[in-house]
PDB file of N, CA and C in Angstrom:
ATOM      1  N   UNK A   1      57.499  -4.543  47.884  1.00  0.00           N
ATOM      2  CA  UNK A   1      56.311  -4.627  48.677  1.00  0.00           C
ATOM      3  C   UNK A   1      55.108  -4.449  47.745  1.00  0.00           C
ATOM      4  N   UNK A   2      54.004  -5.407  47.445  1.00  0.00           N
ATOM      5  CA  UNK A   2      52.985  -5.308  46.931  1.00  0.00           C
ATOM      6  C   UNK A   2      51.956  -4.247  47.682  1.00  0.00           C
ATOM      7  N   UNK A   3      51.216  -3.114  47.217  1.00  0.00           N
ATOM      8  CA  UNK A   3      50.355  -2.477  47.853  1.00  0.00           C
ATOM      9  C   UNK A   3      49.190  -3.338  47.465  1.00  0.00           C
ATOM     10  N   UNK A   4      47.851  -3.245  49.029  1.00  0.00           N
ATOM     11  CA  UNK A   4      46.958  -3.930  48.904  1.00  0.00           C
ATOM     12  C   UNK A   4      46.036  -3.086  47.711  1.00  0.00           C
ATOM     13  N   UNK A   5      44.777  -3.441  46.779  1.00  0.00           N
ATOM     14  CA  UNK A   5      44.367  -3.427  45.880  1.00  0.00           C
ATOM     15  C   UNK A   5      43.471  -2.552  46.613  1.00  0.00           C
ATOM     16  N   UNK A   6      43.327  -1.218  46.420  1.00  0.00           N
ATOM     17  CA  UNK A   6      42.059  -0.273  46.724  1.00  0.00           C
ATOM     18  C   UNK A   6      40.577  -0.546  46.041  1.00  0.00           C
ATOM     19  N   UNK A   7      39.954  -0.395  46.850  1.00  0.00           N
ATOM     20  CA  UNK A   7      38.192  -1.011  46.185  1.00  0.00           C
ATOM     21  C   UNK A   7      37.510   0.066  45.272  1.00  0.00           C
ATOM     22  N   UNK A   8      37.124  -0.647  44.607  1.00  0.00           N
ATOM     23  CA  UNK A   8      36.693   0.522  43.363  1.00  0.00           C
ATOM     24  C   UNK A   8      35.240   0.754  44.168  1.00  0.00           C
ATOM     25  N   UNK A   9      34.873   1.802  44.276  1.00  0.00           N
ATOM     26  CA  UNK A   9      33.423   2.712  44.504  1.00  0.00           C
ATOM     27  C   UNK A   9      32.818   1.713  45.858  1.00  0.00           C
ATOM     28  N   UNK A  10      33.690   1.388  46.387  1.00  0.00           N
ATOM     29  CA  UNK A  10      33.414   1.195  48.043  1.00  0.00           C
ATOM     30  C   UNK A  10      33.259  -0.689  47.991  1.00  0.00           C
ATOM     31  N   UNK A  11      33.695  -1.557  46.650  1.00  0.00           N
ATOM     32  CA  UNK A  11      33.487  -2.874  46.386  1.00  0.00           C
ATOM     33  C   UNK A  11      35.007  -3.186  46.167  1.00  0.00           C
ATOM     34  N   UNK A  12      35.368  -3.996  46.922  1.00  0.00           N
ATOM     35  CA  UNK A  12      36.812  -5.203  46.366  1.00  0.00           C
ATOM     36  C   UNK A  12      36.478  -5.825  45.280  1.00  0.00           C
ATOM     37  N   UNK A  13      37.715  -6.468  44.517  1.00  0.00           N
ATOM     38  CA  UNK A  13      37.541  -6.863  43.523  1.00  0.00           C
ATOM     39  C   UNK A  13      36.905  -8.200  43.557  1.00  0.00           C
ATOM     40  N   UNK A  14      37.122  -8.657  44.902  1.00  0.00           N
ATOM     41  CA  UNK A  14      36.262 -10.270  45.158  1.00  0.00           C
ATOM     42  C   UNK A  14      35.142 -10.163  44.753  1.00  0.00           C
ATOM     43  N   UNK A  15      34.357  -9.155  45.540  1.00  0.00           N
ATOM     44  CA  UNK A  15      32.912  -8.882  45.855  1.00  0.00           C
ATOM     45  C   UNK A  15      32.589  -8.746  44.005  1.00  0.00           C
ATOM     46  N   UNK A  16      33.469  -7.526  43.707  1.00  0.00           N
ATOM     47  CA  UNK A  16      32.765  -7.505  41.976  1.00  0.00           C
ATOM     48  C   UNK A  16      32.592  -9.064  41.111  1.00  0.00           C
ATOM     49  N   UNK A  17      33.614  -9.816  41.420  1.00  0.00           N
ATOM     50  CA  UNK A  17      33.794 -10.941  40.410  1.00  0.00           C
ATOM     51  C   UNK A  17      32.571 -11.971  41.327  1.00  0.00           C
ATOM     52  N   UNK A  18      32.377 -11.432  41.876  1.00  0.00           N
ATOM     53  CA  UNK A  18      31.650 -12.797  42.931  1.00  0.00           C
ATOM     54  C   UNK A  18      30.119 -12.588  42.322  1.00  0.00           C
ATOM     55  N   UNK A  19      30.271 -10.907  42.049  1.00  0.00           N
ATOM     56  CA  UNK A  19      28.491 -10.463  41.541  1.00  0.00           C
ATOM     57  C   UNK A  19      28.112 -11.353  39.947  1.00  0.00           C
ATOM     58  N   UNK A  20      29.475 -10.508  39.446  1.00  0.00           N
ATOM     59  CA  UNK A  20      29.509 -11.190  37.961  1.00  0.00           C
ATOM     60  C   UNK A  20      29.126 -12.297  37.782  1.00  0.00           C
ATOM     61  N   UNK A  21      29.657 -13.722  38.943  1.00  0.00           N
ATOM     62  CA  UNK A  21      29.829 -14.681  38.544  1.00  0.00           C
ATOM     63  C   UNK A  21      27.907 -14.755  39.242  1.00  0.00           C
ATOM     64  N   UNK A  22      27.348 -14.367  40.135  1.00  0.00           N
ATOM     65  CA  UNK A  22      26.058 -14.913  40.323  1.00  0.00           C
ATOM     66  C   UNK A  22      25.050 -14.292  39.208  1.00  0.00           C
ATOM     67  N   UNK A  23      25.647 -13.044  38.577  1.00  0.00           N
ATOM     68  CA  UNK A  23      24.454 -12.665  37.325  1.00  0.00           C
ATOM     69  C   UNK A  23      24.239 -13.441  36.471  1.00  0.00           C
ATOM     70  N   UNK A  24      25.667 -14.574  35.736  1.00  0.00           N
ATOM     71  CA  UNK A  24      25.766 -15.515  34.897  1.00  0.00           C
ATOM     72  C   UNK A  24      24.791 -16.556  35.154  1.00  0.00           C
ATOM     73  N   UNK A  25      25.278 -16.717  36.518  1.00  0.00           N
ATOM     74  CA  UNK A  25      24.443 -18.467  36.979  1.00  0.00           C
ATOM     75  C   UNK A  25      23.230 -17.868  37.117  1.00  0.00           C
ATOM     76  N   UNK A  26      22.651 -16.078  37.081  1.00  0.00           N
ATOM     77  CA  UNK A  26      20.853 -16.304  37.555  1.00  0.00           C
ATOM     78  C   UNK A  26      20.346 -16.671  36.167  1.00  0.00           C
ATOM     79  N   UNK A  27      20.373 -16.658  34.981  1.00  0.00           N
ATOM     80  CA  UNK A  27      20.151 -16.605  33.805  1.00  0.00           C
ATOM     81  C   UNK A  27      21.028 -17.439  32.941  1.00  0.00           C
ATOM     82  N   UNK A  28      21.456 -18.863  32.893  1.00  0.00           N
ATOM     83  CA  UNK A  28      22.167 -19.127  32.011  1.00  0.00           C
ATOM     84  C   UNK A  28      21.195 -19.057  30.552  1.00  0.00           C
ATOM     85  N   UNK A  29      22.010 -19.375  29.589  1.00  0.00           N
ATOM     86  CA  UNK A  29      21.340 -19.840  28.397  1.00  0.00           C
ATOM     87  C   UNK A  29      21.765 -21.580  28.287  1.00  0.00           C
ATOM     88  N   UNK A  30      20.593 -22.267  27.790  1.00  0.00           N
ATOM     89  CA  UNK A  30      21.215 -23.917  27.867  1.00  0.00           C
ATOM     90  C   UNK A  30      21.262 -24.022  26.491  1.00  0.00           C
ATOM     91  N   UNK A  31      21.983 -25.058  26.411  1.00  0.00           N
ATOM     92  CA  UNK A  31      23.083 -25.397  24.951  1.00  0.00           C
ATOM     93  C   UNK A  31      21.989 -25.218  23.887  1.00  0.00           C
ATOM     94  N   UNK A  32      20.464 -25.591  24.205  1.00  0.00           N
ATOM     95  CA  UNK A  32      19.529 -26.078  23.277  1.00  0.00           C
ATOM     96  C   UNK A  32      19.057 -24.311  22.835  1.00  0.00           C
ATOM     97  N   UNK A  33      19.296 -23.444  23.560  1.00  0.00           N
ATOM     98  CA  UNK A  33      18.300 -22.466  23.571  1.00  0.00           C
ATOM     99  C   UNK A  33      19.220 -21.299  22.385  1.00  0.00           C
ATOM    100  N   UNK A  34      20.736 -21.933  23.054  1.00  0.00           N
ATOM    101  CA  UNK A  34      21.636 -21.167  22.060  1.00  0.00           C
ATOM    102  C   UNK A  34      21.675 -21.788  20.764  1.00  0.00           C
ATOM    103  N   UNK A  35      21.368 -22.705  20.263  1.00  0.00           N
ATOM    104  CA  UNK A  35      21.558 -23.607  19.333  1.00  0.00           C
ATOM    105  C   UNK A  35      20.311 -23.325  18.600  1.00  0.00           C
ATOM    106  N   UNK A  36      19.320 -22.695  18.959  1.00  0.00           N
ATOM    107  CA  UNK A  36      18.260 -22.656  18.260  1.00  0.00           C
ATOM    108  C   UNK A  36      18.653 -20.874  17.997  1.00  0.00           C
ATOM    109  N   UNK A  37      19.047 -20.340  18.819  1.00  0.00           N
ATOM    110  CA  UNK A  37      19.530 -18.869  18.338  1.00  0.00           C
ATOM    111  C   UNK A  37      20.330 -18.739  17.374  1.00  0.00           C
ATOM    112  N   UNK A  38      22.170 -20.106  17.425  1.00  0.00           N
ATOM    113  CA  UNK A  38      22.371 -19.817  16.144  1.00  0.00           C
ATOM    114  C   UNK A  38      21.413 -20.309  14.598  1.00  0.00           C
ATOM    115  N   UNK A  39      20.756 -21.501  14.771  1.00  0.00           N
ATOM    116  CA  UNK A  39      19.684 -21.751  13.575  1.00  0.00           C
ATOM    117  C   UNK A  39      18.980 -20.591  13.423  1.00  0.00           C
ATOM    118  N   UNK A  40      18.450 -20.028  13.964  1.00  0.00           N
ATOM    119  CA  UNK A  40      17.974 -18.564  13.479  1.00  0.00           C
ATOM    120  C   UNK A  40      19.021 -17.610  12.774  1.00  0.00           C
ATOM    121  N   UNK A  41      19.616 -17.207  13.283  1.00  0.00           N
ATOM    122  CA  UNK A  41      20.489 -16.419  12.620  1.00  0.00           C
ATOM    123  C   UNK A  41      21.056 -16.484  11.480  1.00  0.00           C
ATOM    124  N   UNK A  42      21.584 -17.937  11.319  1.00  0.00           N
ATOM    125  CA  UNK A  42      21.857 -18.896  10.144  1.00  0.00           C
ATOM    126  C   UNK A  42      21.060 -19.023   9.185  1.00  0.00           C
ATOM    127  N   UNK A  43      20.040 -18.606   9.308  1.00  0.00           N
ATOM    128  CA  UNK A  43      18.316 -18.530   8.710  1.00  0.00           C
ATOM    129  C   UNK A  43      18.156 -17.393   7.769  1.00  0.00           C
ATOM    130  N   UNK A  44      18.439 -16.687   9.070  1.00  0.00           N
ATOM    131  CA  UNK A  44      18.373 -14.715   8.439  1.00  0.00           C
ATOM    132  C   UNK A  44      19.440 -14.647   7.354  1.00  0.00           C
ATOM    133  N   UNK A  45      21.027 -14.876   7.655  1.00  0.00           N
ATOM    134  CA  UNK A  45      21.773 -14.758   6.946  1.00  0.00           C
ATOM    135  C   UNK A  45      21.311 -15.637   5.267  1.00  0.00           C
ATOM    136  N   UNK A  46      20.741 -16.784   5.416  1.00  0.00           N
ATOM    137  CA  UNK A  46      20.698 -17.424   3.977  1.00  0.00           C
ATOM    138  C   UNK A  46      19.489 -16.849   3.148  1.00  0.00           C
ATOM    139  N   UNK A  47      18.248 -16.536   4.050  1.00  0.00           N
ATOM    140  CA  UNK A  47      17.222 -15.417   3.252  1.00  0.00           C
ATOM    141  C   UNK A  47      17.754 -14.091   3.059  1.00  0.00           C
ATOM    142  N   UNK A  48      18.316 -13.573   3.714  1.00  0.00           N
ATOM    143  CA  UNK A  48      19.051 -12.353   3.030  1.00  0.00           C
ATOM    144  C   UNK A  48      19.738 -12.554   1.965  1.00  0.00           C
ATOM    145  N   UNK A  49      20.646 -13.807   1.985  1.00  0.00           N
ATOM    146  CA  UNK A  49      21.138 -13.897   0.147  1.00  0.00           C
ATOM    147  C   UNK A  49      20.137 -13.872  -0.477  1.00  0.00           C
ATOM    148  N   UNK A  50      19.034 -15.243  -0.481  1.00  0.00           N
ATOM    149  CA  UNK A  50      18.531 -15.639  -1.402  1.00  0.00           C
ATOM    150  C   UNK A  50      18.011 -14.063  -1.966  1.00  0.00           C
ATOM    151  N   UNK A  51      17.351 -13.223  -0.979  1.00  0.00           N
ATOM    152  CA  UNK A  51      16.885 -11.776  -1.758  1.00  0.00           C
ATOM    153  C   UNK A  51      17.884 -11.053  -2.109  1.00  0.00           C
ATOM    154  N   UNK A  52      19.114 -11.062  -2.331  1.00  0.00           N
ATOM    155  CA  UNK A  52      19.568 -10.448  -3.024  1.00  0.00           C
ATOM    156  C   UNK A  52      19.902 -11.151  -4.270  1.00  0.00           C
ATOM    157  N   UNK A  53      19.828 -11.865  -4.751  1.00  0.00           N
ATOM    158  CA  UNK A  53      19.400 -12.505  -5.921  1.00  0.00           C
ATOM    159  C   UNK A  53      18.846 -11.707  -7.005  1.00  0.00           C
ATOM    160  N   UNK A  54      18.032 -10.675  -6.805  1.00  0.00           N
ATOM    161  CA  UNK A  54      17.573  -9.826  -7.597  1.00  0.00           C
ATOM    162  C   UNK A  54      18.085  -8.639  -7.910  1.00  0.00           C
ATOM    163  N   UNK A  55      18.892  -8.802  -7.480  1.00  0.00           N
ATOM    164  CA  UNK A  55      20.114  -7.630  -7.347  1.00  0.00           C
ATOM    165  C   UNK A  55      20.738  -7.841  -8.712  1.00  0.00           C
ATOM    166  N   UNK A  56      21.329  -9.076  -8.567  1.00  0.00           N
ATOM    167  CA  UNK A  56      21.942  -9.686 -10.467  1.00  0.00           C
ATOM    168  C   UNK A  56      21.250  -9.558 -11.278  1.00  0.00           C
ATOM    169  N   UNK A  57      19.829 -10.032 -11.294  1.00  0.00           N
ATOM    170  CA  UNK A  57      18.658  -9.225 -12.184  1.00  0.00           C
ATOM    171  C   UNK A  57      18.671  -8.163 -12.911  1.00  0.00           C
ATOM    172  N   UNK A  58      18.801  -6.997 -11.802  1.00  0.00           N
ATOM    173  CA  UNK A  58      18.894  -5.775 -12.022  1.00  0.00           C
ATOM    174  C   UNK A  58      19.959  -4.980 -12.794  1.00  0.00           C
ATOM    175  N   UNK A  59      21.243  -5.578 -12.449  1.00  0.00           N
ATOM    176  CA  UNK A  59      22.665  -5.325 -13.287  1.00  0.00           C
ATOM    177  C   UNK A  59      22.259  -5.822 -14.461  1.00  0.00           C
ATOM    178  N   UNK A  60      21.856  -6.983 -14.814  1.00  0.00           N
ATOM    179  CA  UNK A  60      21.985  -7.327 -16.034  1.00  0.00           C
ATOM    180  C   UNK A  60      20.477  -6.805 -16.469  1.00  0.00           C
ATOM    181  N   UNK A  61      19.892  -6.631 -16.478  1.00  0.00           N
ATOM    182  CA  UNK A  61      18.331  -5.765 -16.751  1.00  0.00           C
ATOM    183  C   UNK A  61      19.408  -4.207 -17.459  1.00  0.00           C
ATOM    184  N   UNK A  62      19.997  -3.818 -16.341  1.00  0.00           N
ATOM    185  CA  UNK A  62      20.253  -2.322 -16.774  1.00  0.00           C
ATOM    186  C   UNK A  62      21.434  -2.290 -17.892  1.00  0.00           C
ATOM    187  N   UNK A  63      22.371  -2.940 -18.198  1.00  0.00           N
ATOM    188  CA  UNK A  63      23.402  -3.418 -19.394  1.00  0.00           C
ATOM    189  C   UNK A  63      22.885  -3.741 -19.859  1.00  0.00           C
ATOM    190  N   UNK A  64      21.714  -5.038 -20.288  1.00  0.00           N
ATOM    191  CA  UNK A  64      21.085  -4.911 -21.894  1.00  0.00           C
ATOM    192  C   UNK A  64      20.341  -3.098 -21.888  1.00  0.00           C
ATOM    193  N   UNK A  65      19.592  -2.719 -21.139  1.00  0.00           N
ATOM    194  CA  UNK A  65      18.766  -1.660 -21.608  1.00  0.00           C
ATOM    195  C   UNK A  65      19.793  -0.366 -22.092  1.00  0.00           C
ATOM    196  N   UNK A  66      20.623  -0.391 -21.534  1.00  0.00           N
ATOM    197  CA  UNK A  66      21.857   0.782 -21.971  1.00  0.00           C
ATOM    198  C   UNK A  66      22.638   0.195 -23.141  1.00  0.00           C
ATOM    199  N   UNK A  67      22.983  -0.929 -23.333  1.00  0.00           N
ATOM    200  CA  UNK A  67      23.590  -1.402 -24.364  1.00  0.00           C
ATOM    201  C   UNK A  67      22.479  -1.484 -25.607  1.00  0.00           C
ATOM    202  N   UNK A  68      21.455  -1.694 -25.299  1.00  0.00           N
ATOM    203  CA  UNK A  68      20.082  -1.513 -26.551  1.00  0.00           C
ATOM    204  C   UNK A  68      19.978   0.167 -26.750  1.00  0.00           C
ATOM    205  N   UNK A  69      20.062   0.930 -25.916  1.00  0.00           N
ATOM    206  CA  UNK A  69      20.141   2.697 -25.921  1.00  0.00           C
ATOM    207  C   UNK A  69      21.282   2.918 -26.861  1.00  0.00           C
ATOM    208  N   UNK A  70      22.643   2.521 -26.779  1.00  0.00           N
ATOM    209  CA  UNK A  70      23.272   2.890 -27.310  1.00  0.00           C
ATOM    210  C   UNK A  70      23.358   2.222 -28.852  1.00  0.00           C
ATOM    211  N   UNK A  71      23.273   1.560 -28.678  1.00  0.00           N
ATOM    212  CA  UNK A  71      22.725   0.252 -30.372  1.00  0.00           C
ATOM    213  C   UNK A  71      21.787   1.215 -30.886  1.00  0.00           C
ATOM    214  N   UNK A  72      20.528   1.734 -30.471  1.00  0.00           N
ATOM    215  CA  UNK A  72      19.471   2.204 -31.255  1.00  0.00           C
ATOM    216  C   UNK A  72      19.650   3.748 -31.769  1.00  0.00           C
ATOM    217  N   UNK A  73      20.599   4.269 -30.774  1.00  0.00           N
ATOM    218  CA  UNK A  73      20.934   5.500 -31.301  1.00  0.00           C
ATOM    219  C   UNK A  73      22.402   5.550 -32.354  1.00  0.00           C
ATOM    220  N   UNK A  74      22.919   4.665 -32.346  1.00  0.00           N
ATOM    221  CA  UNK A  74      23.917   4.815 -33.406  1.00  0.00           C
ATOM    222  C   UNK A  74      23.194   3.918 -34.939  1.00  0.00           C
ATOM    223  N   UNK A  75      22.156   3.312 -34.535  1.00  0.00           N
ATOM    224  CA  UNK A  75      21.291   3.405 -35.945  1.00  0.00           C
ATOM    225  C   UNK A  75      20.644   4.440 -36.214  1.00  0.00           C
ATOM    226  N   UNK A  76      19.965   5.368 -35.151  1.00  0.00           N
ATOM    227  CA  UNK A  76      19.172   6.456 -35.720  1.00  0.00           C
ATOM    228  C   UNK A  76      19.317   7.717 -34.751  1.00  0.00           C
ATOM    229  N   UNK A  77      20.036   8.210 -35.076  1.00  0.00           N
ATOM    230  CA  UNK A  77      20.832   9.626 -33.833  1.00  0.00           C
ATOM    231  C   UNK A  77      19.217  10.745 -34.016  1.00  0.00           C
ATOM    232  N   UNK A  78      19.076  10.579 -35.186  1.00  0.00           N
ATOM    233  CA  UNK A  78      17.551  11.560 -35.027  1.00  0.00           C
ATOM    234  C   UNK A  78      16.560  11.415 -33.890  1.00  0.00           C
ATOM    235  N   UNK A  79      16.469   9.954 -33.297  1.00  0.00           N
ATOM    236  CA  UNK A  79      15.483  10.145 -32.422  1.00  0.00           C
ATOM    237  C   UNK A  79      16.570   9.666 -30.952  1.00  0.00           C
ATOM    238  N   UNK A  80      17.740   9.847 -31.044  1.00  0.00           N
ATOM    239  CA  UNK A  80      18.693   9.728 -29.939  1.00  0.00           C
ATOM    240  C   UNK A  80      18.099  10.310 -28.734  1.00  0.00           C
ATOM    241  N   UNK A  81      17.843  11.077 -28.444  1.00  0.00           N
ATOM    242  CA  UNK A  81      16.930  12.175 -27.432  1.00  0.00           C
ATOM    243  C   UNK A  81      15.613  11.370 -27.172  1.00  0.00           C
ATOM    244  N   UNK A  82      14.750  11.129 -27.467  1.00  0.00           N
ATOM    245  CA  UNK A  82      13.451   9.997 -27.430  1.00  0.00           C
ATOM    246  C   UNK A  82      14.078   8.818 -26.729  1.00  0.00           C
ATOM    247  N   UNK A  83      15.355   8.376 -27.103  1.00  0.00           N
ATOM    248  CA  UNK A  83      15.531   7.003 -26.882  1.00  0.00           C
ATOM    249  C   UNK A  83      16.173   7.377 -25.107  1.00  0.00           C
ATOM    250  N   UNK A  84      16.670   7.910 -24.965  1.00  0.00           N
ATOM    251  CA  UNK A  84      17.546   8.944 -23.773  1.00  0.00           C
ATOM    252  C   UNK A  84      16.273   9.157 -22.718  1.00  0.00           C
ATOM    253  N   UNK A  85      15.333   9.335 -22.910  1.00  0.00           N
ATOM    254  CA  UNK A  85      13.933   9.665 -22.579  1.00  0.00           C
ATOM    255  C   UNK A  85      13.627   8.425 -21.695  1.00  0.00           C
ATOM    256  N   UNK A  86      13.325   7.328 -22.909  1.00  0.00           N
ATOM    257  CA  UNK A  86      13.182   6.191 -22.438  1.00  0.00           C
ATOM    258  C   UNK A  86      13.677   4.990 -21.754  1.00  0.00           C
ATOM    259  N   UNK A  87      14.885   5.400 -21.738  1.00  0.00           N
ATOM    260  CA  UNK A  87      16.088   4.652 -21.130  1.00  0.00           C
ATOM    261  C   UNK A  87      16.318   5.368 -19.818  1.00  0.00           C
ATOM    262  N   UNK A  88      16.185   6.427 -19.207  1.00  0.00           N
ATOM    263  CA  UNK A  88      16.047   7.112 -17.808  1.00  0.00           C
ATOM    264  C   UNK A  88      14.361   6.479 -17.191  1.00  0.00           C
ATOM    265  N   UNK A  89      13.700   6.333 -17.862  1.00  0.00           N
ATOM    266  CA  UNK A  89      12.052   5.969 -17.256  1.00  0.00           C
ATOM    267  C   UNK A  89      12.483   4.320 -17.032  1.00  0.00           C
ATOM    268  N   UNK A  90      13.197   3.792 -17.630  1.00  0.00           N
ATOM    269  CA  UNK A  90      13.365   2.262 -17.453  1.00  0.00           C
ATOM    270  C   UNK A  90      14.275   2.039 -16.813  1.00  0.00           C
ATOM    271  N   UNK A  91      15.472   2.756 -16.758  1.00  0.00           N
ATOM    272  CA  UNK A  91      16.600   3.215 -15.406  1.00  0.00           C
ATOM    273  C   UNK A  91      15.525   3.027 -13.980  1.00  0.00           C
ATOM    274  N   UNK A  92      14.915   4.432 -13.880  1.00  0.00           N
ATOM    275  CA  UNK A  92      14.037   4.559 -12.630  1.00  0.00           C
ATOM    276  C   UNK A  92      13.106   3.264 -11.961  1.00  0.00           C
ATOM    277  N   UNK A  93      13.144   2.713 -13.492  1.00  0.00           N
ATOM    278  CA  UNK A  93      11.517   1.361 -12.844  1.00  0.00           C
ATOM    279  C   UNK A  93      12.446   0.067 -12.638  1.00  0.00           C
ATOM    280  N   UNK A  94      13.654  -0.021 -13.229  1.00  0.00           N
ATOM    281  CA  UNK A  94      14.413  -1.334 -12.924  1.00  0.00           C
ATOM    282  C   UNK A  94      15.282  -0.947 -11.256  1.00  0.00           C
ATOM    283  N   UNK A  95      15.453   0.200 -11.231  1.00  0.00           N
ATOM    284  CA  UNK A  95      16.350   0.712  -9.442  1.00  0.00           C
ATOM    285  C   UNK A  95      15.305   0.282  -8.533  1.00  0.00           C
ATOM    286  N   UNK A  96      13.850   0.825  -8.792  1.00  0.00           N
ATOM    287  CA  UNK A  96      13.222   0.646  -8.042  1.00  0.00           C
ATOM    288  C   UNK A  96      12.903  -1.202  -7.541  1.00  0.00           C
ATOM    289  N   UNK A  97      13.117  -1.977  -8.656  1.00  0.00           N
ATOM    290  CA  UNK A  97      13.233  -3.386  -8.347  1.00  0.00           C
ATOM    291  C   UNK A  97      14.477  -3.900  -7.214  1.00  0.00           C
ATOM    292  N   UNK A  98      15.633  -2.921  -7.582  1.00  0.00           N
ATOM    293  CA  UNK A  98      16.788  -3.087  -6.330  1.00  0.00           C
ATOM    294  C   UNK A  98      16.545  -2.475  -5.187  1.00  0.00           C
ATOM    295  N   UNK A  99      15.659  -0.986  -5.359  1.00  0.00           N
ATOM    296  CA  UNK A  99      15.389  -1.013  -3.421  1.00  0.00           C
ATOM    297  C   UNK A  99      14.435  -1.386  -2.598  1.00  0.00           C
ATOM    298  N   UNK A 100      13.435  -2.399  -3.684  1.00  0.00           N
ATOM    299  CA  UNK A 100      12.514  -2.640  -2.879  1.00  0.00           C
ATOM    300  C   UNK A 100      13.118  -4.185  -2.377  1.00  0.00           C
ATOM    301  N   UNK A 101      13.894  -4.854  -3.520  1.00  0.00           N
ATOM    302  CA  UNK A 101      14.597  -6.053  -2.923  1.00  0.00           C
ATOM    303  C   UNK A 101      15.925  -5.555  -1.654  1.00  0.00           C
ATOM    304  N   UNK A 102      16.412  -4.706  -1.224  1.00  0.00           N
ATOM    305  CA  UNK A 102      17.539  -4.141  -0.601  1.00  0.00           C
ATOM    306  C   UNK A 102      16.381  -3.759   0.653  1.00  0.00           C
ATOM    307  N   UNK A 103      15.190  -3.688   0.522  1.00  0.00           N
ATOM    308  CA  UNK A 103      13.780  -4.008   1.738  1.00  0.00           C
ATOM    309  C   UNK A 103      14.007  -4.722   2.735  1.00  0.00           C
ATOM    310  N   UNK A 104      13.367  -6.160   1.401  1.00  0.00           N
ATOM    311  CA  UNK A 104      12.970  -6.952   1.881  1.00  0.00           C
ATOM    312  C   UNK A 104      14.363  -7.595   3.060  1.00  0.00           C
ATOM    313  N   UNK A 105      15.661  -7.490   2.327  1.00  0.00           N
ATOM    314  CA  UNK A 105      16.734  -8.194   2.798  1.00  0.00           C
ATOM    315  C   UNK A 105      17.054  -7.201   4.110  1.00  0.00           C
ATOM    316  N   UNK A 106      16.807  -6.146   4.459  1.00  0.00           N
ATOM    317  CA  UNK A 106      17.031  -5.115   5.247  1.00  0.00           C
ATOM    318  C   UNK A 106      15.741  -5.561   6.816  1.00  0.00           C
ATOM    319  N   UNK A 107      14.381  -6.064   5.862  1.00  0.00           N
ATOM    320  CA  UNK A 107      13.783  -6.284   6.966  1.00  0.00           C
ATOM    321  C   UNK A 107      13.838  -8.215   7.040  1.00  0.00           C
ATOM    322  N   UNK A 108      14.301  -9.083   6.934  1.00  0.00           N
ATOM    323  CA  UNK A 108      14.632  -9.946   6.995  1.00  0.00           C
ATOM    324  C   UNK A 108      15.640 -10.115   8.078  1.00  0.00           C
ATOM    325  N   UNK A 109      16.723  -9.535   7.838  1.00  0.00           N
ATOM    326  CA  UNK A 109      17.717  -8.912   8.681  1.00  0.00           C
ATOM    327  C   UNK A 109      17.671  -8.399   9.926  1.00  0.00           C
ATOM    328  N   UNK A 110      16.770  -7.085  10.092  1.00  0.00           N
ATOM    329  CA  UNK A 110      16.564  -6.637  11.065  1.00  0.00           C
ATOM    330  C   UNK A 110      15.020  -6.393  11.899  1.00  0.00           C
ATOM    331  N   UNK A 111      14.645  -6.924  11.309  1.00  0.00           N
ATOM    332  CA  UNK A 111      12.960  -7.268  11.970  1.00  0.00           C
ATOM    333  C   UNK A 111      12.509  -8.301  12.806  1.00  0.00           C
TER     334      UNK A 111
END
């Protein structure tokens, strides 16, 4: 014997699917409107690469400058400490090129 289907919070399940189905039809989206939503999105996603682009910059910015740190101090360990100096101040100013690009792609994204 099948028991009949008890109504959730005083609604049959007709009545729920019947609501569902008129919230859809008060508001569709038409093919054109979604199609321009995915071109947007599709948009965001390819300017977000292109800015991270500077990201590779930055890797290779920071391997020559550490690989020149370590080159200059195994020619002259006397001013090793000076060079250590200067290689943390150029650390700090090349990161700062990655979070201001990790920004732009952040508000590209979500703006």
């Amino acid at each position: 014997m099948v028991a009949a289907q008890a109504p959730i919070l005083g609604a049959s399940p007709s009545a729920i699917a019947s609501g569902i189905r008129a919230q859809a039809a008060a508001s569709p989206m038409t093919l054109k409107q979604e199609r321009a939503m995915s071109v947007l999105a599709a948009s965001k996603m390819v300017g977000a690469g292109c800015a991270t682009i500077a990201l590779a910059g930055v890797g290779a910015g920071l391997g020559v400058m550490f690989g020149s740190l370590i080159n200059g101090a195994a020619r002259n360990p006397n001013i090793a400490k000076q060079l250590v100096g200067y290689a943390l101040l150029g650390f700090a100013l090349t990161e700062s090129i990655a979070l201001f690009s990790l920004l732009v792609v952040f508000l590209i994204l979500f703006a």
